[in-house]
PDB file of N, CA and C in Angstrom:
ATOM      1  N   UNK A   1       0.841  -1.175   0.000  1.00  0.00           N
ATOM      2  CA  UNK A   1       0.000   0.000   0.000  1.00  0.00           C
ATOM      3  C   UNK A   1       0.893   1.247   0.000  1.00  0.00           C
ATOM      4  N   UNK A   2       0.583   1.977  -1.153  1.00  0.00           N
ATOM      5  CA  UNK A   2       1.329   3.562  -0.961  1.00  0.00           C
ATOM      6  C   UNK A   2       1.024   4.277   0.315  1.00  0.00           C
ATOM      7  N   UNK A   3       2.390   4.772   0.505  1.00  0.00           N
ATOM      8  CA  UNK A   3       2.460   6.194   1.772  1.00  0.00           C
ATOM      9  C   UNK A   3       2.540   7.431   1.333  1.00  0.00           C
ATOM     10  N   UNK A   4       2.154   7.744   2.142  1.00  0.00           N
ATOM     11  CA  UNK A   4       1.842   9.465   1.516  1.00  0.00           C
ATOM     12  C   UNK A   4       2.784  10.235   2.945  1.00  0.00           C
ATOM     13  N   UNK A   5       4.102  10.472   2.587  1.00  0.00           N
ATOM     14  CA  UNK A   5       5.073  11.260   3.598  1.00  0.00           C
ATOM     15  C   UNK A   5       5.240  12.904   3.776  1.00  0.00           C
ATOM     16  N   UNK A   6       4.999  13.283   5.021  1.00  0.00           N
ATOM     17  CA  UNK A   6       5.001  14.439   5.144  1.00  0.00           C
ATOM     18  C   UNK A   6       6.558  14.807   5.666  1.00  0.00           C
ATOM     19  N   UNK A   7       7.028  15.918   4.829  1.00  0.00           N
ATOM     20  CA  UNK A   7       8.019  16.104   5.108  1.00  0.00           C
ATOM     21  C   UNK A   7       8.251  17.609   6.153  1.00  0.00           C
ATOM     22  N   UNK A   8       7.657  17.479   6.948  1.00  0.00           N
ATOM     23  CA  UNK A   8       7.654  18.804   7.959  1.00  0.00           C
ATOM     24  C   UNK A   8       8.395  18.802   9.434  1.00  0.00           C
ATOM     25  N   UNK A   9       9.113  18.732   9.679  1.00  0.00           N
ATOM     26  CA  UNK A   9       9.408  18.312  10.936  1.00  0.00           C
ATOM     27  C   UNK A   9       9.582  19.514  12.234  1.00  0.00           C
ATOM     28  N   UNK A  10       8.827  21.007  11.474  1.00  0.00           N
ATOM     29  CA  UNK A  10       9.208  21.888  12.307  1.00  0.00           C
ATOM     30  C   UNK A  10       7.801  22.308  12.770  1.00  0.00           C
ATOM     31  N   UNK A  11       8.136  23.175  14.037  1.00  0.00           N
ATOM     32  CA  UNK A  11       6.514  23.607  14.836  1.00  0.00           C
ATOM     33  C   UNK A  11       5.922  24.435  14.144  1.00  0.00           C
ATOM     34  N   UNK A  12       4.478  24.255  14.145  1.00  0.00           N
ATOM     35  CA  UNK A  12       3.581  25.370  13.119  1.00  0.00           C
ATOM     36  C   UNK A  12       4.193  26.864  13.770  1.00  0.00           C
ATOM     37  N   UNK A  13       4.765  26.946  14.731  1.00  0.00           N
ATOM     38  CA  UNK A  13       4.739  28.260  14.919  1.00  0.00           C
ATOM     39  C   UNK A  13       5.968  28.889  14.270  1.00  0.00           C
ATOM     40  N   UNK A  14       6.495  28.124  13.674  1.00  0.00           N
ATOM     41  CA  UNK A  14       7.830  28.168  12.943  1.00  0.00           C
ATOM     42  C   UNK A  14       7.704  28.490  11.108  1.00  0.00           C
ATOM     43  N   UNK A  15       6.820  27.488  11.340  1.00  0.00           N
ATOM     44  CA  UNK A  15       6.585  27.537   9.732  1.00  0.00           C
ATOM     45  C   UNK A  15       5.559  28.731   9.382  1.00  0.00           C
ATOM     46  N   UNK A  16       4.746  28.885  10.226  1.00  0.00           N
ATOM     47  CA  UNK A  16       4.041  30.476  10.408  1.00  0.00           C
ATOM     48  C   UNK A  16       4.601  31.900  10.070  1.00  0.00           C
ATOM     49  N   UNK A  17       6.280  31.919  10.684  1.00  0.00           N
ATOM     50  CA  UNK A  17       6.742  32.466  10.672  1.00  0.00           C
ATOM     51  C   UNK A  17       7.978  32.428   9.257  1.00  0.00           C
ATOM     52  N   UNK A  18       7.917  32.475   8.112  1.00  0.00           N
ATOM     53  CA  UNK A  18       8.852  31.982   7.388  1.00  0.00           C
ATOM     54  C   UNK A  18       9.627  33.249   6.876  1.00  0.00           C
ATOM     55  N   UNK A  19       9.081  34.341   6.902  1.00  0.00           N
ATOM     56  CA  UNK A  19       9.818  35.910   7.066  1.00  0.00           C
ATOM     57  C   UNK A  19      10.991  35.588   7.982  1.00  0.00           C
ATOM     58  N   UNK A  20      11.130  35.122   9.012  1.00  0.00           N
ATOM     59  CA  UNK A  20      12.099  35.107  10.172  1.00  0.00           C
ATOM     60  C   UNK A  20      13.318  33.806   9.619  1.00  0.00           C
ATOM     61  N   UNK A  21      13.147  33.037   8.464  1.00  0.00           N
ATOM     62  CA  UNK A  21      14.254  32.042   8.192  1.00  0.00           C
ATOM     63  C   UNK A  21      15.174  32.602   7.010  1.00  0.00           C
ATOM     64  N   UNK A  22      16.555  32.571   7.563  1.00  0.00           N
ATOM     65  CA  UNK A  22      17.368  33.107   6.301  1.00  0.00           C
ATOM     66  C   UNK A  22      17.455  32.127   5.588  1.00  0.00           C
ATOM     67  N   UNK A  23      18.256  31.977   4.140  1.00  0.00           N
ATOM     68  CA  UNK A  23      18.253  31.326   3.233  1.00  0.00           C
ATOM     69  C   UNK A  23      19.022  30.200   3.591  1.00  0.00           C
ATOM     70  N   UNK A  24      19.709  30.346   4.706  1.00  0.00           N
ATOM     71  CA  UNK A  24      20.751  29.506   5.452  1.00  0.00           C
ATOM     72  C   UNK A  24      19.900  28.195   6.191  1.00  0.00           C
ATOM     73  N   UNK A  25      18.783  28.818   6.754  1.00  0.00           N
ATOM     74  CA  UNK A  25      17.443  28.249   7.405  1.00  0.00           C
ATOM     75  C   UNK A  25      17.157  27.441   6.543  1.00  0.00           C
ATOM     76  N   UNK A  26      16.356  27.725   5.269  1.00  0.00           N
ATOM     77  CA  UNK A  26      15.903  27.344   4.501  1.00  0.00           C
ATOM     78  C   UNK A  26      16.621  26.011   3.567  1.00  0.00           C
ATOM     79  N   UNK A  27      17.914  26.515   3.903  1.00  0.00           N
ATOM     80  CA  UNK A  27      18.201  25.109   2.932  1.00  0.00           C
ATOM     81  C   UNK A  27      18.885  24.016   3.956  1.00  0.00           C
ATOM     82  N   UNK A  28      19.213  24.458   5.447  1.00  0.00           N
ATOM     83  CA  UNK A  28      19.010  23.256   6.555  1.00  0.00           C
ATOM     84  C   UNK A  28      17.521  22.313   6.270  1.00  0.00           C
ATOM     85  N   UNK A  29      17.013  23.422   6.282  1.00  0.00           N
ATOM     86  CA  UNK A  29      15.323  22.333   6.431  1.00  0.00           C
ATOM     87  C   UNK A  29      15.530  21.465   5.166  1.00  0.00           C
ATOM     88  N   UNK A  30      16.013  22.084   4.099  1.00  0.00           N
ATOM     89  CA  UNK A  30      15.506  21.247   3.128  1.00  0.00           C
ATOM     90  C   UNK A  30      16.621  19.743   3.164  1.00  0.00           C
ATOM     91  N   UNK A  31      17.657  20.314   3.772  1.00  0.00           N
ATOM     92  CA  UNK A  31      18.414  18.815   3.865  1.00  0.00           C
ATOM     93  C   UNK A  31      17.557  18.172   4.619  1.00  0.00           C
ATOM     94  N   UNK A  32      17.636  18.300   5.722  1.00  0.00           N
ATOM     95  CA  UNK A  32      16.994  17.209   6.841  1.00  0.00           C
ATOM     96  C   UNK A  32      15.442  16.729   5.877  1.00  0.00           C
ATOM     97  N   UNK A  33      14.873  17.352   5.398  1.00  0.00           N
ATOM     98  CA  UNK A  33      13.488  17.194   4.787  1.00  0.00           C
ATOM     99  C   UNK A  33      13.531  15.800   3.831  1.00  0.00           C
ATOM    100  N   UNK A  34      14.702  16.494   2.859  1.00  0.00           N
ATOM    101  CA  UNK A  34      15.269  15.059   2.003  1.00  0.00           C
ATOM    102  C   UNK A  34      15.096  14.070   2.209  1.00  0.00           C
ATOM    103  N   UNK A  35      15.905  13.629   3.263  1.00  0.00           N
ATOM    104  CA  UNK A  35      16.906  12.396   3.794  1.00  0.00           C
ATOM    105  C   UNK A  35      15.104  11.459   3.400  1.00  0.00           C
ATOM    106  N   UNK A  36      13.919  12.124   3.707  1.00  0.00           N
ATOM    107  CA  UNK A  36      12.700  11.070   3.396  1.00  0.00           C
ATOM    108  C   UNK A  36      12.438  10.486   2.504  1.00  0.00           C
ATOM    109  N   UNK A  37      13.769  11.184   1.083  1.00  0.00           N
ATOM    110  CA  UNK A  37      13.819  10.630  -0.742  1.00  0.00           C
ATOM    111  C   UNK A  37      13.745   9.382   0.100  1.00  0.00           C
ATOM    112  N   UNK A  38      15.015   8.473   0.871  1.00  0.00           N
ATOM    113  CA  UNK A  38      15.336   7.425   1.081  1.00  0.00           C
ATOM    114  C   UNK A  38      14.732   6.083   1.841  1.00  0.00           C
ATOM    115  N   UNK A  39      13.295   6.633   2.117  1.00  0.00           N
ATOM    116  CA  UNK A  39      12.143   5.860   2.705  1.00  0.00           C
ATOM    117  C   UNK A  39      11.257   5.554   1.761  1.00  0.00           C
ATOM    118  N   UNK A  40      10.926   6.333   0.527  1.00  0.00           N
ATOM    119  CA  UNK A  40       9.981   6.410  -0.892  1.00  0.00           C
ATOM    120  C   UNK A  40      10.202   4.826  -0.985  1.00  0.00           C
ATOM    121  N   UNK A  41       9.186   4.500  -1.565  1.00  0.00           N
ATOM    122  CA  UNK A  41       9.126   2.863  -2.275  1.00  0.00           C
ATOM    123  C   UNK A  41       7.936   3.194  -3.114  1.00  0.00           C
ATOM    124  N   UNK A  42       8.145   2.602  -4.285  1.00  0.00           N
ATOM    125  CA  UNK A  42       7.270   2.919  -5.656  1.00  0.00           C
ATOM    126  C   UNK A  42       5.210   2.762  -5.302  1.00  0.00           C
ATOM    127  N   UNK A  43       5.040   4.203  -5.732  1.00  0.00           N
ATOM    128  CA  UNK A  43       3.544   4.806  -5.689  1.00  0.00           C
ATOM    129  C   UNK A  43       3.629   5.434  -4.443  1.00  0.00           C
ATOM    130  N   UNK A  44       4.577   5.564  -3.689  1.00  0.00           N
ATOM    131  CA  UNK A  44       4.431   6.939  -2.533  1.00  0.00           C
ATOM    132  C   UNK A  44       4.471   8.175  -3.466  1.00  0.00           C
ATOM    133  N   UNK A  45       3.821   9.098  -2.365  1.00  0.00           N
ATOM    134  CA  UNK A  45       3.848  10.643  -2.258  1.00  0.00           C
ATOM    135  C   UNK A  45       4.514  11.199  -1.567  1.00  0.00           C
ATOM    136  N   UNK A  46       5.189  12.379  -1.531  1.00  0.00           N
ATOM    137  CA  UNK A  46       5.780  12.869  -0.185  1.00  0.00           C
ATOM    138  C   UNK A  46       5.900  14.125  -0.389  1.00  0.00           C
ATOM    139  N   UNK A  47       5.208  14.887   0.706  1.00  0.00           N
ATOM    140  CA  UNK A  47       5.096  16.870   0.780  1.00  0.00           C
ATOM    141  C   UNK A  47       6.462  17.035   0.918  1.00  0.00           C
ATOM    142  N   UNK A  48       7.007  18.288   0.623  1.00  0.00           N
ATOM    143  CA  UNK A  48       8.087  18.677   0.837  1.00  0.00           C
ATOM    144  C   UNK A  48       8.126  20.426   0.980  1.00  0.00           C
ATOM    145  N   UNK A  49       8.715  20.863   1.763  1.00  0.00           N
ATOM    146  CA  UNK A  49       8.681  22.446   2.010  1.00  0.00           C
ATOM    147  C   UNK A  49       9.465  23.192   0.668  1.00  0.00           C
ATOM    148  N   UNK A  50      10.327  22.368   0.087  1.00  0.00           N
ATOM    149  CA  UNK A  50      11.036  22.730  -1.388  1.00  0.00           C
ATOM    150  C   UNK A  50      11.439  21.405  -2.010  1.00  0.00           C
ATOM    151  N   UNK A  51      11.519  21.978  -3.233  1.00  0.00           N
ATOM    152  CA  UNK A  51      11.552  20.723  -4.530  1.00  0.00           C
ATOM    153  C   UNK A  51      13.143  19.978  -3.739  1.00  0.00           C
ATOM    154  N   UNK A  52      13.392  19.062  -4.404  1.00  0.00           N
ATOM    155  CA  UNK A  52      14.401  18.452  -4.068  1.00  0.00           C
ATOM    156  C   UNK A  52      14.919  18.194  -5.650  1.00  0.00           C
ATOM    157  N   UNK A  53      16.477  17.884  -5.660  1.00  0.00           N
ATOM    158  CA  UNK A  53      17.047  18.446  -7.103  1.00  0.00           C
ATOM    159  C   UNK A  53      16.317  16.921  -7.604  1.00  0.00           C
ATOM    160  N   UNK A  54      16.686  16.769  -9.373  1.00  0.00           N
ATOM    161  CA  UNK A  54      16.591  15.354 -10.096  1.00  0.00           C
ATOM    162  C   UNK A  54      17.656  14.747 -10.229  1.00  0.00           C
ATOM    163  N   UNK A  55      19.098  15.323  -9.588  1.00  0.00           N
ATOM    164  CA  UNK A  55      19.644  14.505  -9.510  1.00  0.00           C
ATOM    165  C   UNK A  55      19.596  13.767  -8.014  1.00  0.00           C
ATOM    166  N   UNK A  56      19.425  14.542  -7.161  1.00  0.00           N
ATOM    167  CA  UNK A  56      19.467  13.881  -6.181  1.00  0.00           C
ATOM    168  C   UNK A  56      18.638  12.348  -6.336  1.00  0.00           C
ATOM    169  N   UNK A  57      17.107  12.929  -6.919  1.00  0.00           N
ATOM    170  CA  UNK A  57      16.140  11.786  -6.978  1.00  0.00           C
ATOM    171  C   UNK A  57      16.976  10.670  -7.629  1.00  0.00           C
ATOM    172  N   UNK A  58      18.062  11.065  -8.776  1.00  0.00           N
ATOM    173  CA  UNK A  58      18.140   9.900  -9.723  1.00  0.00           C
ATOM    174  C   UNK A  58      19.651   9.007  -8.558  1.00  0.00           C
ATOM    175  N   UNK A  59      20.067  10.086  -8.119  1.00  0.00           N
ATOM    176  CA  UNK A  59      21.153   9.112  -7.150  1.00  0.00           C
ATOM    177  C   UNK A  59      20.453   8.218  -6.039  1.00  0.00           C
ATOM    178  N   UNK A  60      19.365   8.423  -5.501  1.00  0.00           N
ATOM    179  CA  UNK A  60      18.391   7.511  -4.454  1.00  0.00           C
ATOM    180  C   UNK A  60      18.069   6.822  -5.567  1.00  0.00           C
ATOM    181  N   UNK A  61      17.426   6.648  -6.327  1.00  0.00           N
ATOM    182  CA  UNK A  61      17.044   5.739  -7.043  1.00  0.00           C
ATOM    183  C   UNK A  61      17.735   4.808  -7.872  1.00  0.00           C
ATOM    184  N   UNK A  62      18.708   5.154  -7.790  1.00  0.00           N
ATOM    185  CA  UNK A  62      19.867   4.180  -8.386  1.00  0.00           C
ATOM    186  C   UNK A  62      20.486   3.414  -7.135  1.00  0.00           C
ATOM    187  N   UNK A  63      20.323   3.674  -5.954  1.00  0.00           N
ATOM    188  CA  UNK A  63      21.006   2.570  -5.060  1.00  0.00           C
ATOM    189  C   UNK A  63      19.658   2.159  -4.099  1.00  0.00           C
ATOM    190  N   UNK A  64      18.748   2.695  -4.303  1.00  0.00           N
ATOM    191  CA  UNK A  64      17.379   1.570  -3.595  1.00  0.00           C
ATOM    192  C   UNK A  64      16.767   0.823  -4.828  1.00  0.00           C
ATOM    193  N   UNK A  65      16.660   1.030  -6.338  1.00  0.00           N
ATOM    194  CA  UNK A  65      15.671   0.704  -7.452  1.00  0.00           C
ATOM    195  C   UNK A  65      14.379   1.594  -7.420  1.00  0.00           C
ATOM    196  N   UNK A  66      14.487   2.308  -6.584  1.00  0.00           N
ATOM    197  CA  UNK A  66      13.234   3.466  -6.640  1.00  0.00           C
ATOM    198  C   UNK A  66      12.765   3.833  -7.830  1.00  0.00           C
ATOM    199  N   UNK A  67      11.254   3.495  -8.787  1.00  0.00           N
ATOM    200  CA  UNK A  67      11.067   3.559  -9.963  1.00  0.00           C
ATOM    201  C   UNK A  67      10.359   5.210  -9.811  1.00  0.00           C
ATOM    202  N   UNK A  68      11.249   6.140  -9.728  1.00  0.00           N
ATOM    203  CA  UNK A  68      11.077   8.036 -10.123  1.00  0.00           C
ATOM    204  C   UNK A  68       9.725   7.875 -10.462  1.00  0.00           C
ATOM    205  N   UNK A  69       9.618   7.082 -11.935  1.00  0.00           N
ATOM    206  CA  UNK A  69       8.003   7.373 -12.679  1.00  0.00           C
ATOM    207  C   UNK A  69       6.541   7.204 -11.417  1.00  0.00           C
ATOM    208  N   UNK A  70       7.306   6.404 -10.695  1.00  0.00           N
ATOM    209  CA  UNK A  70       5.658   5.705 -10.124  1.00  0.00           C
ATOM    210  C   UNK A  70       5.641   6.909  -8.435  1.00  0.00           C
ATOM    211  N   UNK A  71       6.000   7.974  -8.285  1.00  0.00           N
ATOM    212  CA  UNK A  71       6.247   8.424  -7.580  1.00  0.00           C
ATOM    213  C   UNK A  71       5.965   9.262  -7.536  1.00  0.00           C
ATOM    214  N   UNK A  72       5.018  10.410  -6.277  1.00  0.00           N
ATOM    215  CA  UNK A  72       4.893  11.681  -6.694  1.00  0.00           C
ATOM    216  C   UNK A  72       5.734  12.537  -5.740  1.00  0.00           C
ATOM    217  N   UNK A  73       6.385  13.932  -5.888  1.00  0.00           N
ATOM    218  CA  UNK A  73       6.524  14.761  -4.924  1.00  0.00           C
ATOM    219  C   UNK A  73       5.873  16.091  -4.968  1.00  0.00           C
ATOM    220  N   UNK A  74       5.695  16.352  -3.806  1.00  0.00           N
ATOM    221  CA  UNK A  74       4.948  17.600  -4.091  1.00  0.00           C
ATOM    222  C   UNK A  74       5.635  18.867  -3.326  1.00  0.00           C
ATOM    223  N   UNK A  75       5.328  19.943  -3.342  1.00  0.00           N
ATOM    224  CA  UNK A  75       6.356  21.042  -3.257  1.00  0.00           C
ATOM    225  C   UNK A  75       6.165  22.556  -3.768  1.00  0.00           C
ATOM    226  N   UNK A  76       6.467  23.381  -3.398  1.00  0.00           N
ATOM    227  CA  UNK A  76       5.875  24.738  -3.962  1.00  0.00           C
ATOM    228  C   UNK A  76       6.808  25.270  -4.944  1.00  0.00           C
ATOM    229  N   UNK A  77       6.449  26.600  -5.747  1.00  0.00           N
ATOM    230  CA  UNK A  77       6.974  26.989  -6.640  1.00  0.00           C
ATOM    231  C   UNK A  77       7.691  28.111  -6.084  1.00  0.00           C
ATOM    232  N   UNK A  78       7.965  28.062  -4.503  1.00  0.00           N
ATOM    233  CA  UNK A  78       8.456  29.226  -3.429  1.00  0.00           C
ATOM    234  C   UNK A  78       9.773  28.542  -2.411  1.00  0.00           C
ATOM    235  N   UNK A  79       9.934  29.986  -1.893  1.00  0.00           N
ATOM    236  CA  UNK A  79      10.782  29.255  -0.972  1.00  0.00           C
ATOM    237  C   UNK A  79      10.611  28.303   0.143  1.00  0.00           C
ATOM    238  N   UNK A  80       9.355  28.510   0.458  1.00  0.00           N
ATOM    239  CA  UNK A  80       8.985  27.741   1.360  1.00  0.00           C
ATOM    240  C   UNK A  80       7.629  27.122   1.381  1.00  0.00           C
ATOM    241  N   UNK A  81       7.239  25.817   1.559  1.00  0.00           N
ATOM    242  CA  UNK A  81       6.036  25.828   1.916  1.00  0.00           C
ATOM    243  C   UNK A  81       5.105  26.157   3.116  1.00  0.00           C
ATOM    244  N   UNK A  82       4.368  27.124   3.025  1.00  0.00           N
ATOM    245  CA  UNK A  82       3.265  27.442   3.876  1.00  0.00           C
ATOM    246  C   UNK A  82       1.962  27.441   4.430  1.00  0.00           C
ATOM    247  N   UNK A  83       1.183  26.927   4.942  1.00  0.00           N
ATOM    248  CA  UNK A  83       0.239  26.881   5.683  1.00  0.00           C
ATOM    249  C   UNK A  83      -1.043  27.324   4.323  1.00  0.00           C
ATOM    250  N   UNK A  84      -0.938  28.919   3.800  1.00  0.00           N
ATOM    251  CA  UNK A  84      -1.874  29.380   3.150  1.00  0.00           C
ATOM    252  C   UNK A  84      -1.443  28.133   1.428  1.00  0.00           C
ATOM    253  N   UNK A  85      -0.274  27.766   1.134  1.00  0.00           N
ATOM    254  CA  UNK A  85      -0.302  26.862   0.143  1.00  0.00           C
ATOM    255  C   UNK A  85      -0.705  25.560   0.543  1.00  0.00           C
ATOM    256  N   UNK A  86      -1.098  25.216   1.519  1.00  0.00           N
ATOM    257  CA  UNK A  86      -1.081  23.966   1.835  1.00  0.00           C
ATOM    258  C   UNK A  86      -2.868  23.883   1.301  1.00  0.00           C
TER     259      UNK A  86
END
């Protein structure tokens, strides 16, 4: 059965606040956010606060067999995902 992974691991009162994260902020979260590429198994979903690169995807998927196609991620067209995009 597909999982559907949320990749959030910070307090709403944090993510509320996304004026207050420098770009430095922003791309901590997005590492730690990642590391969830490596739990995906084919027909998961997984939210993400920012896109994650295609290569990264294609390097996880070359040492689990992770089939990319059968997979969704989701993610904003911003720096961050927020509450009002959600």
């Amino acid at each position: 059965m597909p999982t559907l992974w949320l990749g959030n691991a910070c307090a709403e009162h944090m993510v509320d606040r996304v004026d207050l994260f420098s770009e430095e902020d922003r791309r901590g979260l997005l590492f730690t956010m990642k590391r969830l590429v490596w739990l995906l198994r084919d027909g998961d979903a997984l939210v993400l606060p920012r896109p994650v690169s295609r290569d990264f995807l294609q390097h996880v998927a070359r040492h689990t067999g992770l089939d990319l196609s059968s997979i969704r991620l989701v993610s904003p067209d911003a720096d961050l995902l927020t509450q009002d995009q959600l």
